[in-house]
C-alpha atoms as a PDB file:
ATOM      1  CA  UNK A   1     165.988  81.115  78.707  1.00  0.00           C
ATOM      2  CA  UNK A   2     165.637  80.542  74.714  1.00  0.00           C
ATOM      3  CA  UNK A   3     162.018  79.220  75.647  1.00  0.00           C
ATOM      4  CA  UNK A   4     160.924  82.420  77.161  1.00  0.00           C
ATOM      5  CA  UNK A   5     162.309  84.769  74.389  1.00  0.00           C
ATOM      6  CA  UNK A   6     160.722  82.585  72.022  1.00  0.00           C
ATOM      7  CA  UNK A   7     157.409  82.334  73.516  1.00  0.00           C
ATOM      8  CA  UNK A   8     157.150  86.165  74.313  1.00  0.00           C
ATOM      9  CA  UNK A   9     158.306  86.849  71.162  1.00  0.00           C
ATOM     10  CA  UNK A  10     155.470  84.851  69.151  1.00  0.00           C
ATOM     11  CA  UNK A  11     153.167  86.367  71.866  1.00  0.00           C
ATOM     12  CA  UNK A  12     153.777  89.932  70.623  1.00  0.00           C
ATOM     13  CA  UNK A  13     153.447  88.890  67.185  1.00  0.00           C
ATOM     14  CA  UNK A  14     149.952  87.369  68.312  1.00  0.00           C
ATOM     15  CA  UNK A  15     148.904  90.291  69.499  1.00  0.00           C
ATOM     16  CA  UNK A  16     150.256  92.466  66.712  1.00  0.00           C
ATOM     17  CA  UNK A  17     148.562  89.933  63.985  1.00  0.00           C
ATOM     18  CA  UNK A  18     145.216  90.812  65.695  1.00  0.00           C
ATOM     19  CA  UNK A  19     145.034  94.231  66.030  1.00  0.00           C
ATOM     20  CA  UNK A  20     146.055  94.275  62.429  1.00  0.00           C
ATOM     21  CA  UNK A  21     142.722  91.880  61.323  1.00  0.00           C
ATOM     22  CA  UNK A  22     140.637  94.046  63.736  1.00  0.00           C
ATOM     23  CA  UNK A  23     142.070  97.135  61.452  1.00  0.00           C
ATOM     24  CA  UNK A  24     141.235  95.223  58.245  1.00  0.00           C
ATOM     25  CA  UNK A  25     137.735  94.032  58.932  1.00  0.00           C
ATOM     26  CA  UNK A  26     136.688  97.445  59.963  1.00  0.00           C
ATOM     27  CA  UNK A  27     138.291  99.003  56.425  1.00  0.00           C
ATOM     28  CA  UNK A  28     136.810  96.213  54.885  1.00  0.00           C
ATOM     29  CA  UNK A  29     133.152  96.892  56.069  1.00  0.00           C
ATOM     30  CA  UNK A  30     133.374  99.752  55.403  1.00  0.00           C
ATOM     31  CA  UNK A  31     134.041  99.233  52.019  1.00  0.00           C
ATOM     32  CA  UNK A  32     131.610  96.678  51.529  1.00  0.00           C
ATOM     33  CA  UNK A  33     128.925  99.104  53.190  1.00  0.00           C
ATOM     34  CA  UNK A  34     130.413 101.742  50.469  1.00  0.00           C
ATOM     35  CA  UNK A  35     129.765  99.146  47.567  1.00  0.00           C
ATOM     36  CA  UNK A  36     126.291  98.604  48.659  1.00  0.00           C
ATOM     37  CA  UNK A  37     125.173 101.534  49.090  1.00  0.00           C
ATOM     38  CA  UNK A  38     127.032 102.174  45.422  1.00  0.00           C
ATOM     39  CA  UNK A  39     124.834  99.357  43.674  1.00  0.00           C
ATOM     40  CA  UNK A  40     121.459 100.491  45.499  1.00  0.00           C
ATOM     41  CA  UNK A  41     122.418 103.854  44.425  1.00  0.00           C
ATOM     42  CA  UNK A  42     120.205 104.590  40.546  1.00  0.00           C
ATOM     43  CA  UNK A  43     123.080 107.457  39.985  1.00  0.00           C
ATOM     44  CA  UNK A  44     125.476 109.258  41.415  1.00  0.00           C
ATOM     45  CA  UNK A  45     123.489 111.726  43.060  1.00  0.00           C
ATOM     46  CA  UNK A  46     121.650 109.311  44.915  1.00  0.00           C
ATOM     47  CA  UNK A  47     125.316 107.618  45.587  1.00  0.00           C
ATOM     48  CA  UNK A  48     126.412 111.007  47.057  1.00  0.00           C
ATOM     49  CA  UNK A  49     123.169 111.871  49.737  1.00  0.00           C
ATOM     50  CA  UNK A  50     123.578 108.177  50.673  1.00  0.00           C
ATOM     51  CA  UNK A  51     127.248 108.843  51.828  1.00  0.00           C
ATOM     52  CA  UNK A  52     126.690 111.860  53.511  1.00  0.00           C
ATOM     53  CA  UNK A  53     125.772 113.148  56.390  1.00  0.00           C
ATOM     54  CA  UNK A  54     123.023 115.904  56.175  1.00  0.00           C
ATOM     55  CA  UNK A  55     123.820 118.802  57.162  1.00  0.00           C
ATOM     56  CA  UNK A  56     120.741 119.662  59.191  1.00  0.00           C
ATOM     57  CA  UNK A  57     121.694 116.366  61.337  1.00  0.00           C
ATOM     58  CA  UNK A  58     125.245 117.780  61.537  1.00  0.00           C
ATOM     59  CA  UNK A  59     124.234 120.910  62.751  1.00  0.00           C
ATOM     60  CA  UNK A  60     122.082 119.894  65.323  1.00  0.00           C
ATOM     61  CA  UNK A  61     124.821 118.017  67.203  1.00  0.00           C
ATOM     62  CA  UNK A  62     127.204 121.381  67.735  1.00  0.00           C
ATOM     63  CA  UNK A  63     124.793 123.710  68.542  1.00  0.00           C
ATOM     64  CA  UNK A  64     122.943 122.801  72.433  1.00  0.00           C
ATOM     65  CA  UNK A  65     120.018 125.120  72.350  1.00  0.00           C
ATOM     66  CA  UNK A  66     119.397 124.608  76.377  1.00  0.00           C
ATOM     67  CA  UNK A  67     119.930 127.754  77.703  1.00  0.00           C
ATOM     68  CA  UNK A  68     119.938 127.419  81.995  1.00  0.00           C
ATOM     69  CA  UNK A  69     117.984 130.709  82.396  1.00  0.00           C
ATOM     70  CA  UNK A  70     118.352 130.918  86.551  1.00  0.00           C
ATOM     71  CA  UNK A  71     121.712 131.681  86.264  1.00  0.00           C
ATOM     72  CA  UNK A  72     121.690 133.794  83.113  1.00  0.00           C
ATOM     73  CA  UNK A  73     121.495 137.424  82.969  1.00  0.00           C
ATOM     74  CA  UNK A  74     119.348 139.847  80.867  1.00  0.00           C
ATOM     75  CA  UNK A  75     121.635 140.025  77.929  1.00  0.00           C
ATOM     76  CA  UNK A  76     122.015 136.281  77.374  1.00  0.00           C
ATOM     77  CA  UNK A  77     118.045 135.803  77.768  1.00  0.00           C
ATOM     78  CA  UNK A  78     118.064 138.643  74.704  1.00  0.00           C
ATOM     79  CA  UNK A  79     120.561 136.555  72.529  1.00  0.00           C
ATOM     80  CA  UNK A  80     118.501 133.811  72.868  1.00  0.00           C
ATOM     81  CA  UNK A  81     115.760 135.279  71.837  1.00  0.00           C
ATOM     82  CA  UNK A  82     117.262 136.737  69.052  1.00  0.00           C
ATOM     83  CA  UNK A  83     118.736 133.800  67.968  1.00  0.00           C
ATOM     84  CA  UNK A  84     115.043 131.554  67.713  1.00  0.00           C
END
């Protein structure tokens, strides 16, 4: 009976130890990627558009511009036509 709580016990903390160096390795790549990009970087202005997304990319992901027009009526074919 000991044997069983023992082994589940160090069985949990198996599983717990790994999904805490899966955590770690991710935070630490991305802190290495961070440093790289830090000592590639001539300033900090370079630093900064090498961290961030651009916003043209971002913007291009929310907004869908497919419009199904054979099930639209007239006043959604005008706002799409206003919007381009």
């Amino acid at each position: 009976m000991n044997d069983i709580v023992g082994l589940s016990i160090l069985g949990i903390l198996c599983i717990f130890q790994s999904i805490e160096r899966y955590v770690y390795q991710k935070d630490m790549t991305n802190k290495l990627n961070d440093a790289i990009k830090a000592v590639m970087s001539r300033n900090i202005n370079e630093y900064i558009a090498a961290t961030n997304i651009p916003k043209s990319i971002q913007d291009s992901k929310k907004e869908n511009e497919e419009i199904d027009l054979s099930e639209s009526d007239d006043e959604t074919f005008d706002k799409a036509l206003k919007r381009m």
